[in-house]
Protein backbone atom coordinates (compact mmCIF):
# COMPACT_ATOMS: atom_id res chain seq x y z
CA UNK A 1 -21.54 -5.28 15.86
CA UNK A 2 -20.19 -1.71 15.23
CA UNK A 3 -17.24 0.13 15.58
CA UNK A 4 -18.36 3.93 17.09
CA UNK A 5 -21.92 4.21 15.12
CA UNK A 6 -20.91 2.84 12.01
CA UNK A 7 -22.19 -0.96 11.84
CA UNK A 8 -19.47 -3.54 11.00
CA UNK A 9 -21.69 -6.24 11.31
CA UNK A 10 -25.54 -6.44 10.65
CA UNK A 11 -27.99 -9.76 10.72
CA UNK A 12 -25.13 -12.24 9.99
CA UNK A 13 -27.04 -15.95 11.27
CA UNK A 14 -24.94 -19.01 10.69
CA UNK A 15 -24.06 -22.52 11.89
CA UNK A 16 -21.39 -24.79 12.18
CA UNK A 17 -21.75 -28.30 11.91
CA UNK A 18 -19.16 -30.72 14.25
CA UNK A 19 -16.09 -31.83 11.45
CA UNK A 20 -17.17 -29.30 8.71
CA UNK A 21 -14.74 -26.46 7.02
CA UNK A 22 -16.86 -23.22 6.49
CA UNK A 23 -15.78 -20.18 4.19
CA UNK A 24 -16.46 -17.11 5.00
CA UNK A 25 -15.21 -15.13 1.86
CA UNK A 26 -15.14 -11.15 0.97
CA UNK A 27 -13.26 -8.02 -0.05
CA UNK A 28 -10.82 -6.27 2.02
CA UNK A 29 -13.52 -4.61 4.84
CA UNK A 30 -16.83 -6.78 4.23
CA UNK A 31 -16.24 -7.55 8.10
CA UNK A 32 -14.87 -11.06 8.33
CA UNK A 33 -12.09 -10.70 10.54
CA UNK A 34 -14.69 -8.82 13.47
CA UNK A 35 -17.00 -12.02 12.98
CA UNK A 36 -13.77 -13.97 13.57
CA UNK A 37 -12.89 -11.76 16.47
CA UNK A 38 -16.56 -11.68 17.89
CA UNK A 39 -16.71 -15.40 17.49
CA UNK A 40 -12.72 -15.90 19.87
CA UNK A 41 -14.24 -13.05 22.41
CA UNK A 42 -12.30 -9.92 21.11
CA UNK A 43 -14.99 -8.23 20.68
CA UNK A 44 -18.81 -8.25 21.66
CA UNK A 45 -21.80 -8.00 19.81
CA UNK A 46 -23.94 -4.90 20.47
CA UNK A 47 -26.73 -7.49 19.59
CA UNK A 48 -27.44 -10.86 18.82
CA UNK A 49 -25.96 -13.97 20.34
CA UNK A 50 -23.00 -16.67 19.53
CA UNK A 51 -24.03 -20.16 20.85
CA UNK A 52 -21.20 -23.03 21.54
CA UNK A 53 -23.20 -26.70 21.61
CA UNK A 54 -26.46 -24.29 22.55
CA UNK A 55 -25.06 -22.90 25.14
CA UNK A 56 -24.65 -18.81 25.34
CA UNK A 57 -21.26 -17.83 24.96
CA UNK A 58 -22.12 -13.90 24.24
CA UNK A 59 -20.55 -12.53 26.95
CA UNK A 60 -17.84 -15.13 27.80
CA UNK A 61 -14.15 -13.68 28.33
CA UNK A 62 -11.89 -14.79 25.26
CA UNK A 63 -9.45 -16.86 27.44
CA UNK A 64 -12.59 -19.14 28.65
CA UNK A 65 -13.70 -19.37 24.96
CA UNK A 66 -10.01 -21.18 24.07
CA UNK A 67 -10.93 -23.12 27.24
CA UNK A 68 -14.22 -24.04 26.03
CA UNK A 69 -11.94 -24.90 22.67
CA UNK A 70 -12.98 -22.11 20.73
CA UNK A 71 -9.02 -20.57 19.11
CA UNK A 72 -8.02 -18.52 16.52
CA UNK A 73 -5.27 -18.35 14.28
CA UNK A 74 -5.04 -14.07 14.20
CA UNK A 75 -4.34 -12.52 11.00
CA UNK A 76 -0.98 -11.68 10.46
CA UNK A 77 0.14 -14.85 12.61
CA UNK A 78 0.90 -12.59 16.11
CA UNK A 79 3.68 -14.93 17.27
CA UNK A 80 6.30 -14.18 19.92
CA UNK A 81 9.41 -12.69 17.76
CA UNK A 82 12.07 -12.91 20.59
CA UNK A 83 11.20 -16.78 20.97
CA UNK A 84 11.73 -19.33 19.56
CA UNK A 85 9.64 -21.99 17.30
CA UNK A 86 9.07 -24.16 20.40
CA UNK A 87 8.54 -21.53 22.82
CA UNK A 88 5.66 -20.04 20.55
CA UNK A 89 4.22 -23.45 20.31
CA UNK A 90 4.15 -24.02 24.12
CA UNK A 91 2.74 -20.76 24.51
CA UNK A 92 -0.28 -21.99 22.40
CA UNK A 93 -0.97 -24.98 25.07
CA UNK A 94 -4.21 -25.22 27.16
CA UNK A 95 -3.64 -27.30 30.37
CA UNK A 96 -7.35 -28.02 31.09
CA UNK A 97 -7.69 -29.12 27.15
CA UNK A 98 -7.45 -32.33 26.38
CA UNK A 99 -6.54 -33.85 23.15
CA UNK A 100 -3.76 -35.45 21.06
CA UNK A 101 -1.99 -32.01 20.04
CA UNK A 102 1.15 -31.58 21.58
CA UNK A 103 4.70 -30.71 20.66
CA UNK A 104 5.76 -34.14 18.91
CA UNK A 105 2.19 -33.85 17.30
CA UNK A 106 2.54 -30.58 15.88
CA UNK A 107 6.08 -31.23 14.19
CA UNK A 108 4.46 -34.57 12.52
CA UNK A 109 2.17 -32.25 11.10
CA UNK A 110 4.92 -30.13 9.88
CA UNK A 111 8.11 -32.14 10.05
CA UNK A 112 10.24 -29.15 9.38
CA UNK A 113 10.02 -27.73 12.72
CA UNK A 114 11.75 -30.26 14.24
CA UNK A 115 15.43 -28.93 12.76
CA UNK A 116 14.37 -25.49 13.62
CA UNK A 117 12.48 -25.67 17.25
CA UNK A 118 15.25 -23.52 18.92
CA UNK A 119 15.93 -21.05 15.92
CA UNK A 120 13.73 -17.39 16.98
CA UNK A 121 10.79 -17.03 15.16
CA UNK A 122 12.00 -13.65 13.39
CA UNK A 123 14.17 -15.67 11.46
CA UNK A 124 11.70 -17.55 9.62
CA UNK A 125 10.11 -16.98 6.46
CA UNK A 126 6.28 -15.87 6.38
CA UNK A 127 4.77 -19.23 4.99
CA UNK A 128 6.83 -21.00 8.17
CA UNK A 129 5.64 -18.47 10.57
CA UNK A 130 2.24 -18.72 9.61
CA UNK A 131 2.43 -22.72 9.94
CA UNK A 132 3.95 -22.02 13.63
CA UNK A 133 0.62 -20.01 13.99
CA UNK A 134 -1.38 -22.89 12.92
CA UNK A 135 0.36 -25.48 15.72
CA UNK A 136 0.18 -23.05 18.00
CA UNK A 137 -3.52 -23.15 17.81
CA UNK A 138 -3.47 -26.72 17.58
CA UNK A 139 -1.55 -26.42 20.65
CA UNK A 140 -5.12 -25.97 22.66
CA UNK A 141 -6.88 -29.20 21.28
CA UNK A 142 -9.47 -26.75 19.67
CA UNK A 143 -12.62 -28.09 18.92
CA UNK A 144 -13.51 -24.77 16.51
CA UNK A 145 -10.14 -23.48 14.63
CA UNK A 146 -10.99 -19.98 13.24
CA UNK A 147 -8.57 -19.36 10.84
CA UNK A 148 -8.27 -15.65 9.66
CA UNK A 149 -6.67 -14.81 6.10
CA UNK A 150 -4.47 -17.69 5.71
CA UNK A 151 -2.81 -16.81 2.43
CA UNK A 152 -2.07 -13.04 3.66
CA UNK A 153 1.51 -12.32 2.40
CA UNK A 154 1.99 -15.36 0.99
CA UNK A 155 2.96 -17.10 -2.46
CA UNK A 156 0.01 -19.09 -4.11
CA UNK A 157 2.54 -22.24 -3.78
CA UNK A 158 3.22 -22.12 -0.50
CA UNK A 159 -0.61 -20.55 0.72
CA UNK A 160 -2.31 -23.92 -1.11
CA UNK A 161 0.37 -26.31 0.83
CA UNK A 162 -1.18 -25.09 4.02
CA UNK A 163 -4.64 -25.53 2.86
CA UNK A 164 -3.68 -29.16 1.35
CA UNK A 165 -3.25 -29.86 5.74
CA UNK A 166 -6.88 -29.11 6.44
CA UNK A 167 -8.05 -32.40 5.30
CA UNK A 168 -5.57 -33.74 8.69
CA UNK A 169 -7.35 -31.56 10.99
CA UNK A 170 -10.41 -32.20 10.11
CA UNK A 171 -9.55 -36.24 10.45
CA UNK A 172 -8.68 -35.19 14.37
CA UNK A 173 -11.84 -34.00 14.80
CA UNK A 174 -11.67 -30.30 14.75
CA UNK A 175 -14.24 -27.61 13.10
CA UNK A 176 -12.36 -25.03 10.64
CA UNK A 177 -14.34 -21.57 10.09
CA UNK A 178 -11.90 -19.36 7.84
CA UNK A 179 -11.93 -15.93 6.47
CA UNK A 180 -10.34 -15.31 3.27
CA UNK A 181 -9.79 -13.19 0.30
CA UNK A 182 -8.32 -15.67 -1.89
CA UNK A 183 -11.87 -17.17 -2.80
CA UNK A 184 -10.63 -20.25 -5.31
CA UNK A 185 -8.70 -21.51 -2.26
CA UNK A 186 -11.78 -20.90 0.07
CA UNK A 187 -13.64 -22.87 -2.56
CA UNK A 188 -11.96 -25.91 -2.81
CA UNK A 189 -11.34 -26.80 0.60
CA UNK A 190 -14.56 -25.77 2.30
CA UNK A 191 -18.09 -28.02 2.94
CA UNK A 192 -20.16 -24.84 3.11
CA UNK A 193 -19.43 -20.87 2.28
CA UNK A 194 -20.93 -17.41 3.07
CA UNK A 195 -19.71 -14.10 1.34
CA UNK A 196 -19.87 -11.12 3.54
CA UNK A 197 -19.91 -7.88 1.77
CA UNK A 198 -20.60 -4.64 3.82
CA UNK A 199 -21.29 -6.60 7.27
CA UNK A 200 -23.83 -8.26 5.04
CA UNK A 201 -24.03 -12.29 3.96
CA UNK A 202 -25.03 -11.88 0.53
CA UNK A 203 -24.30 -15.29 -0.52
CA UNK A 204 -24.60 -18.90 1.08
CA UNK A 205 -24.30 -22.40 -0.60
CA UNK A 206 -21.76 -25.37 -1.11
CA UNK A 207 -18.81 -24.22 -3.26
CA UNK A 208 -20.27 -27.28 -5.99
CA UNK A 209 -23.95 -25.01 -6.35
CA UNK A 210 -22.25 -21.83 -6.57
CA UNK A 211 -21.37 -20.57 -9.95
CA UNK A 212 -18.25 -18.21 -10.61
CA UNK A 213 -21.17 -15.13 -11.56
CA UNK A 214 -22.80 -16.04 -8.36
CA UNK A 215 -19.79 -15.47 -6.42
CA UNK A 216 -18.69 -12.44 -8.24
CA UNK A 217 -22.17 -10.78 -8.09
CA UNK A 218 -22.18 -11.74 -3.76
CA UNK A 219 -18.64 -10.66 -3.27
CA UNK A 220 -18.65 -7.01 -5.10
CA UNK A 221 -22.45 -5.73 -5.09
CA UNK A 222 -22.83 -6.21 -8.63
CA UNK A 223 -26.56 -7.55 -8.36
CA UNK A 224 -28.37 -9.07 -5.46
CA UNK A 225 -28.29 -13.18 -5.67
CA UNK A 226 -30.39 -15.49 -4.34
CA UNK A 227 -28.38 -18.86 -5.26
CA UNK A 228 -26.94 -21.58 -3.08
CA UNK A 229 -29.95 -20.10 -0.33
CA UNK A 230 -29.33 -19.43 3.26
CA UNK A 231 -26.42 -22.07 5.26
């Protein structure tokens, strides 16, 4: 992957196993949010390939990848501000997907919403956006949820109330890969993680076999570390 001829991406190999959360932390740059955007269809690798269930999903427009249940919550949440709560969530819908998420579904997940479906978007606070982003995307039945910078703007309080949800999406069956600088939250919530630094993974493992030095080493360049292996 590169932007002009500088390389944004270079040798990044990874899976995703059906029901798992995956972490894919780093500093500001290290290229998360263009694997994110190269994963929903974006943008397309100048080499290499991204395979859905083994099939070849390289070239495959973005809209067919939500289709195929591949949607992304964008950083900096991208909603609608003219319309309302409701309206952004129905914009998020997927007729050919099928699945439990709907309307009624997305306001059990966040019972809030309910008192505020007709209220405009604009006039929410950032932690509520950001949670309309998330039903919005649940709004396709995703089977993959790519989830980029979560906590971006956000206090600590309300960033690790939206990460306590995951557990609830994962129970309906849906595949989390997240980008994020905030690595502690990354951590605790995720089965597997990679840090990218440079376009580079320089770190793989489950959060429990990764030591804080590890992590600190992989995320700035201090030293190159082999724990935790290859995911």
């Amino acid at each position: 992957m590169r932007y002009g001829l500088l390389p944004a991406l270079t040798n990044v190999s990874f899976t995703l196993a059906a029901g798992e959360t995956v972490a894919m932390i780093g500093a500001n740059g290290a290229g998360k949010s263009t694997l994110l955007r190269a994963i929903a269809g974006i943008h397309t690798p100048t080499a290499g390939s991204i395979r859905l269930e083994g099939r070849d999903i390289t070239h495959l427009p973005a809209h067919r990848r939500v289709a195929a249940g591949i949607v992304l919550v964008p950083e900096g949440r991208r909603l609608f501000p003219s319309l309302t709560l409701e309206e952004n969530l129905v914009i998020g819908s997927v007729p050919s997907r099928r699945g439990s998420w709907n309307v009624a579904r997305v306001f059990e997940l966040f019972p809030w919403m309910a008192t505020r479906r007709a209220r405009p978007v604009v006039y929410l606070s950032g932690g509520e956006q950001q949670a309309v982003a998330i039903g919005r995307a649940l709004m396709a039945n995703p089977t993959i949820l790519l989830i980029d910078e979560m906590s971006l703007g956000l206090s600590p309080a309300v960033v690790r109330k939206l990460y306590d949800l995951l557990p609830e999406l994962l129970a309906a069956g849906t595949t989390i890969l997240l980008v994020e600088q905030d690595v502690t939250q990354a951590l605790r919530v995720s089965d597997r993680a990679h840090c990218l630094l440079e376009g580079k993974i320089t770190l793989s493992g489950r959060p429990r076999d990764l030591s804080p030095s590890d992590v600190e080493a992989a995320y700035f360049g201090l030293a190159k570390s082999t724990a935790g292996g290859r995911g």
